[in-house]
Protein backbone atom coordinates (compact mmCIF):
# COMPACT_ATOMS: atom_id res chain seq x y z
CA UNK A 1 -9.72 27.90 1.26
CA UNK A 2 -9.97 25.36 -1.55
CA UNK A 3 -12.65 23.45 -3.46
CA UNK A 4 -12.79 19.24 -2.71
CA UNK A 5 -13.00 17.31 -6.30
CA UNK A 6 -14.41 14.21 -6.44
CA UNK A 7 -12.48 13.40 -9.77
CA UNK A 8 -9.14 13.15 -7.34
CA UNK A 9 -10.84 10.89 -4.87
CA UNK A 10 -10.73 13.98 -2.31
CA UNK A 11 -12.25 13.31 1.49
CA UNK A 12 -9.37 15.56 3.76
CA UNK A 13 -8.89 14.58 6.97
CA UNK A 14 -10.01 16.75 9.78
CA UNK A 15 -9.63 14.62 12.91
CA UNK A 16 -6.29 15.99 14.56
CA UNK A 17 -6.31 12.96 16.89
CA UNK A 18 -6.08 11.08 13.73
CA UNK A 19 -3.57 13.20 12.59
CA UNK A 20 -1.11 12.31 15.99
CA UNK A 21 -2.09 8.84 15.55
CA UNK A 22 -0.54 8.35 12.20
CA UNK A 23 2.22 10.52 13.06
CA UNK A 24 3.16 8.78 16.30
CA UNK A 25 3.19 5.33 14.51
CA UNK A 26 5.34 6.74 11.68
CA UNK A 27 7.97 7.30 14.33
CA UNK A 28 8.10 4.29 15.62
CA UNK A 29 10.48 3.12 13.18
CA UNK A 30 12.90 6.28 12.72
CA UNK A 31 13.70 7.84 8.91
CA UNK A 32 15.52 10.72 7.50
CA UNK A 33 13.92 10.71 4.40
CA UNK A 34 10.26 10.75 4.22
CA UNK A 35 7.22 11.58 1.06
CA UNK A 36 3.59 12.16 1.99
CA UNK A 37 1.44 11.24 -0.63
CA UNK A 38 -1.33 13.61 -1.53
CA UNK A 39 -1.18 16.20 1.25
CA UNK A 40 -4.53 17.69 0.37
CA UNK A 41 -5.10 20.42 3.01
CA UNK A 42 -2.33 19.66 5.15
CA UNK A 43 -3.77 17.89 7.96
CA UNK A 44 -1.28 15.41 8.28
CA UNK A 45 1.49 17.39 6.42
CA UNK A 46 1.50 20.31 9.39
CA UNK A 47 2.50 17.48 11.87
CA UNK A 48 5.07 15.52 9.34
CA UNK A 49 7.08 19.52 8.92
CA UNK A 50 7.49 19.65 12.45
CA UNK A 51 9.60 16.81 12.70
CA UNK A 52 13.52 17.46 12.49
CA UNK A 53 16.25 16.23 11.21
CA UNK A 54 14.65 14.59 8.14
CA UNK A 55 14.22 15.61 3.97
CA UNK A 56 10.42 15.94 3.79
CA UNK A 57 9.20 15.80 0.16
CA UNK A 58 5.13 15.88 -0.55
CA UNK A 59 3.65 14.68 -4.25
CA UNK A 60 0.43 16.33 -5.27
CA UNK A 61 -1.39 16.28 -8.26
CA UNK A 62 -4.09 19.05 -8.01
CA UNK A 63 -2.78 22.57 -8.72
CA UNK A 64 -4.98 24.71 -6.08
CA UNK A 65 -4.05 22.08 -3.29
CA UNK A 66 -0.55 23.07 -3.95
CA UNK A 67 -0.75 26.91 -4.01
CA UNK A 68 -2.80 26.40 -0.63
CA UNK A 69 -0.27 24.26 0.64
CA UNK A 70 2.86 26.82 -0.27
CA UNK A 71 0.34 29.71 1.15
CA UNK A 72 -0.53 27.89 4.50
CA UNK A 73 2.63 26.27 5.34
CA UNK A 74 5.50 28.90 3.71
CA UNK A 75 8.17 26.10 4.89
CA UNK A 76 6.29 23.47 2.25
CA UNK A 77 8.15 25.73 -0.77
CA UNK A 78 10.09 23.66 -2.79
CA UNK A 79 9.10 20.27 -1.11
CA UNK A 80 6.54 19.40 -3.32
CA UNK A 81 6.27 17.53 -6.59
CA UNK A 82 3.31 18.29 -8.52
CA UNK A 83 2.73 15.35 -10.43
CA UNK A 84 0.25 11.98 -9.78
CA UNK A 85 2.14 9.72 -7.27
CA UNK A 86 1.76 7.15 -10.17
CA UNK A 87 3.72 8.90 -12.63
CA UNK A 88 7.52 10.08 -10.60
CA UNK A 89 10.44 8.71 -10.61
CA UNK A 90 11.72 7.33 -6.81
CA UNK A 91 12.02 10.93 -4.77
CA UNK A 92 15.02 10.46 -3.29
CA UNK A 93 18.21 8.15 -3.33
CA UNK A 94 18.45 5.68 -0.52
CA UNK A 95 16.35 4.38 1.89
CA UNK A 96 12.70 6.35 2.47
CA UNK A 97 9.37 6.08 4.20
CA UNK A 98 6.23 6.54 2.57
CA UNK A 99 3.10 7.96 4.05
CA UNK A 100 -0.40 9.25 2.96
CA UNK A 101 -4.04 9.53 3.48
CA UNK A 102 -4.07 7.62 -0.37
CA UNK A 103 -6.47 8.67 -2.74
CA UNK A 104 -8.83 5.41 -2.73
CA UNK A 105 -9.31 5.45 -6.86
CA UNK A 106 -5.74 4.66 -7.05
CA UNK A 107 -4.98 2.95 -3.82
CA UNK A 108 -4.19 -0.22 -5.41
CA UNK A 109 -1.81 0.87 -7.88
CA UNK A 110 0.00 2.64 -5.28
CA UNK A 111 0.88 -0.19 -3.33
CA UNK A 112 1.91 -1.96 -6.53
CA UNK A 113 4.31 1.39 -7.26
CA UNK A 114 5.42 1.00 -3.88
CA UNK A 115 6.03 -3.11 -3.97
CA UNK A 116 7.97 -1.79 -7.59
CA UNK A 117 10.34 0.71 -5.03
CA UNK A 118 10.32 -2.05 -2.36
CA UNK A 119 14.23 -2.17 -2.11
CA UNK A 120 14.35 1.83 -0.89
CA UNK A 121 10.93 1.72 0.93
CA UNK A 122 12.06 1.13 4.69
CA UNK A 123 8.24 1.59 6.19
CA UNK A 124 5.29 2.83 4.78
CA UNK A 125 1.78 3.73 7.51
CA UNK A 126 -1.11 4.73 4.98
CA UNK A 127 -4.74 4.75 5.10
CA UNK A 128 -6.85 3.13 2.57
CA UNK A 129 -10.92 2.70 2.58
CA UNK A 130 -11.33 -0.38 5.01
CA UNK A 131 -11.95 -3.16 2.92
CA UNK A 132 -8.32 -2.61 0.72
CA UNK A 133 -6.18 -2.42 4.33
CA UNK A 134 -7.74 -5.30 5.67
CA UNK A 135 -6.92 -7.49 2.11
CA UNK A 136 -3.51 -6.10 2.34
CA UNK A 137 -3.39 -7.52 5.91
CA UNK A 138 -5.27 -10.30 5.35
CA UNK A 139 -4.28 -14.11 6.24
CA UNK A 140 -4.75 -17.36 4.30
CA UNK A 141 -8.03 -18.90 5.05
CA UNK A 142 -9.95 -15.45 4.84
CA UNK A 143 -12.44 -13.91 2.49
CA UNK A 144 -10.55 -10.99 1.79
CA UNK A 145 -7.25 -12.88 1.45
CA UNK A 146 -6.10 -12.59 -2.62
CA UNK A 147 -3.48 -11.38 -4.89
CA UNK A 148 -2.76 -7.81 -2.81
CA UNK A 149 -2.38 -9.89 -0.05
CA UNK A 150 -0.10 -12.30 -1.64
CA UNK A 151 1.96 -10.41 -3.47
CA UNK A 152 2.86 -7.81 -0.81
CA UNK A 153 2.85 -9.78 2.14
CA UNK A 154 6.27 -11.70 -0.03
CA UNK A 155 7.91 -9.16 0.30
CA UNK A 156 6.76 -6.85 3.82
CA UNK A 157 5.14 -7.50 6.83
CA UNK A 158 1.79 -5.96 7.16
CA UNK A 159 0.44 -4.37 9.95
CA UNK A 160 -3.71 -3.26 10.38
CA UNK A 161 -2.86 -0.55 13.00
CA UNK A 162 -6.41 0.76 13.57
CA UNK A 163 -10.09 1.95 11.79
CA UNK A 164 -10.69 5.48 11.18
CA UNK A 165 -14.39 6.41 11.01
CA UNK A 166 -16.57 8.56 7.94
CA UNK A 167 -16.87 11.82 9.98
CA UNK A 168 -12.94 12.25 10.89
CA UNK A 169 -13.28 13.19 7.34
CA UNK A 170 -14.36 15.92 5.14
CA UNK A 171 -16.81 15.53 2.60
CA UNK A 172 -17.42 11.98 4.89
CA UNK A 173 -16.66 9.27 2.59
CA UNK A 174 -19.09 6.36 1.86
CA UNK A 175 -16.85 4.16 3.12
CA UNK A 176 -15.06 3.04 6.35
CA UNK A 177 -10.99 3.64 6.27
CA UNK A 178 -8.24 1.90 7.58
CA UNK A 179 -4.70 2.15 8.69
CA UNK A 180 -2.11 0.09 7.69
CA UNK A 181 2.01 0.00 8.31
CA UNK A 182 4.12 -1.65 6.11
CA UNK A 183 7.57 -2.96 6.78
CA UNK A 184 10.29 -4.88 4.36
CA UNK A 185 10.86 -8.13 5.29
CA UNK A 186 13.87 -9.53 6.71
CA UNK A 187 13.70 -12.84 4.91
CA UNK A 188 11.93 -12.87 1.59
CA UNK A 189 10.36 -16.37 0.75
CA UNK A 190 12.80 -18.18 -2.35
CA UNK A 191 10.98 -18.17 -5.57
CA UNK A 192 12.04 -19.37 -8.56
CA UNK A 193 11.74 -15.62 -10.05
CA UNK A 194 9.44 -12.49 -9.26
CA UNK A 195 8.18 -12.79 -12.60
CA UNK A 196 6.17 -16.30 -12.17
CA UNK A 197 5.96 -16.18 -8.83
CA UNK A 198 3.43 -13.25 -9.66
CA UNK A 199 1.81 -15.21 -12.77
CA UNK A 200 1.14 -18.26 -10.49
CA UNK A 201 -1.09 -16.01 -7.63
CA UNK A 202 -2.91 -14.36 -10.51
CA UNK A 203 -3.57 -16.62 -12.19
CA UNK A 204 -4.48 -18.92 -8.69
CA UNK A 205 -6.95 -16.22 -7.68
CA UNK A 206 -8.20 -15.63 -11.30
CA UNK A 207 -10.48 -18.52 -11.10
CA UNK A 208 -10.65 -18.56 -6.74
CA UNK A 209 -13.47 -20.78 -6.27
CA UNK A 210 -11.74 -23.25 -8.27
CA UNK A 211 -9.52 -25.97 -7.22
CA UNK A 212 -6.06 -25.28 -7.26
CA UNK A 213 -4.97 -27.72 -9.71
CA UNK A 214 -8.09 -26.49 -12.62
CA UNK A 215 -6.75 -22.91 -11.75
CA UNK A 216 -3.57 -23.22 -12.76
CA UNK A 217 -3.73 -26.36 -14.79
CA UNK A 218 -1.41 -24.82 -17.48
CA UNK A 219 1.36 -23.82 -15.36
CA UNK A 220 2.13 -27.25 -14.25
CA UNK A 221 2.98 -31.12 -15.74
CA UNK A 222 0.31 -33.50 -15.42
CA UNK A 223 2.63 -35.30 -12.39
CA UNK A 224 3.06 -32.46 -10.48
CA UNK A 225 -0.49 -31.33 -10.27
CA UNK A 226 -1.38 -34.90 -8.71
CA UNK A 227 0.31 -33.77 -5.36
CA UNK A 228 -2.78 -33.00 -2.59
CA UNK A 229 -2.16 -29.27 -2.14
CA UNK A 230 -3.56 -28.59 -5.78
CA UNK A 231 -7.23 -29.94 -3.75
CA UNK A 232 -7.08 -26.80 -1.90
CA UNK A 233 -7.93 -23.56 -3.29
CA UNK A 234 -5.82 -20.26 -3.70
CA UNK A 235 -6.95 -18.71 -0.36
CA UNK A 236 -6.00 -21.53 1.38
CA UNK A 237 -2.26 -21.32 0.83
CA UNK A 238 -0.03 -19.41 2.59
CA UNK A 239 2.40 -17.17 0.88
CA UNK A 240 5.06 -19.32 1.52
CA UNK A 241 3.27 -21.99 -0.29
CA UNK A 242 3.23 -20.07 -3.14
CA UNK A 243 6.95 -19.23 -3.64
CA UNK A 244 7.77 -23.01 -3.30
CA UNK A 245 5.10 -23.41 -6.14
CA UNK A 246 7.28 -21.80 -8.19
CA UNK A 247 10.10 -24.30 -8.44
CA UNK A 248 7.35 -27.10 -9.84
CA UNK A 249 6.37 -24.82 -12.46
CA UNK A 250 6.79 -25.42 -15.89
């Protein structure tokens, strides 16, 4: 078999229902070109070869899981790139779905890789520990709502498709996990560029249980921040909200 190292972030799935779940709601939205992101055992990866008609590419970072992977599934040979998920280039030309059971010490950083590749990515259905899919789905007006939530909900529709629970899993994690699908937008909000449209919902949720207009006091003239909305505070404005921010900015 293998050995599970906690340096990775490694809990394998082991719940086959699971497995068909993600699976099914992959195919929902069809794809020829598809990466799984850290494979691990195979659980989901056994599933994802069976489907036709598609270029199936799987990144993984830990040598054994690979040689387990090539030895288990003989059809896996020459599909995989042995690397971190944070460190390849795009894995194929074109259009491509993404899915994973993510390694939570670097979930975050792969949705910003992703929101980097968002022109190719056409879908993406992960699973991330609870409380990071439910900020990536989050609304305005919500605890968990902040800068994930802002800066990828500009730019796909989020989806919280369903909870998975600690003992689908093996070693059980100490955490709950959760399901999301992600989907490109058809309309992206205007902003007056990507590059302060970002600076103005960091630097809004830097200081979040400030008012707006102390929070980003030195983005803006003096005039502009008299307008009402700066009473409100960043989790109380909706993304939208944000993008026409940008045009008042300095």
């Amino acid at each position: 078999m293998y050995t599970l190292k906690k340096s990775l972030g490694q809990h394998f799935l082991k719940d086959e229902n699971i497995c068909r779940k993600i699976v099914t709601s992959l195919q929902e939205h069809p794809f020829s070109q598809l990466i799984e992101v850290g494979p691990g055992g195979g659980a989901l990866t056994k599933y994802l070869l069976q489907i036709e008609n598609i270029d199936f590419k799987a990144v993984e970072l830990d040598e054994e899981k690979v040689e387990y992977l090539e030895k288990t599934y003989p059809s896996i040979k020459g599909k995989i790139i042995h690397q971190s998920f944070l460190d390849i280039e795009k894995p194929f030309s074109g259009p491509f779905t993404v899915v994973g059971n993510f390694p939570y010490n670097i979930s975050t950083q792969i949705l910003f890789k992703l929101l980097d590749w968002r022109e190719e990515v056409e879908c993406m259905v992960g699973m991330f520990q609870k409380e990071v899919a439910q900020r990536v789905a989050a609304k305005e007006g919500n605890k968990t709502y902040g800068v994930l939530s802002v800066l990828i909900q500009a730019f796909f529709e989020v989806e919280y498709l369903f909870d998975v629970n600690e003992q689908c899993f093996q070693p059980p994690p100490k955490v709950k996990s959760g399901v999301i699908r992600m989907l490109p937008k058809k309309e992206v909000p205007a902003m007056k560029s990507e590059k302060e449209f970002f600076l103005l919902v960091k630097t809004a949720f830097n200081q979040r249980r400030k008012t707006l207009r102390n929070a980003v006091r030195g983005l803006f003239d003096a005039t502009v921040l008299e307008d009402e909305l700066f009473n409100k505070r960043a989790e109380q404005l909706t993304v939208l909200q944000f993008a026409e921010l940008t045009f008042k900015m300095r």
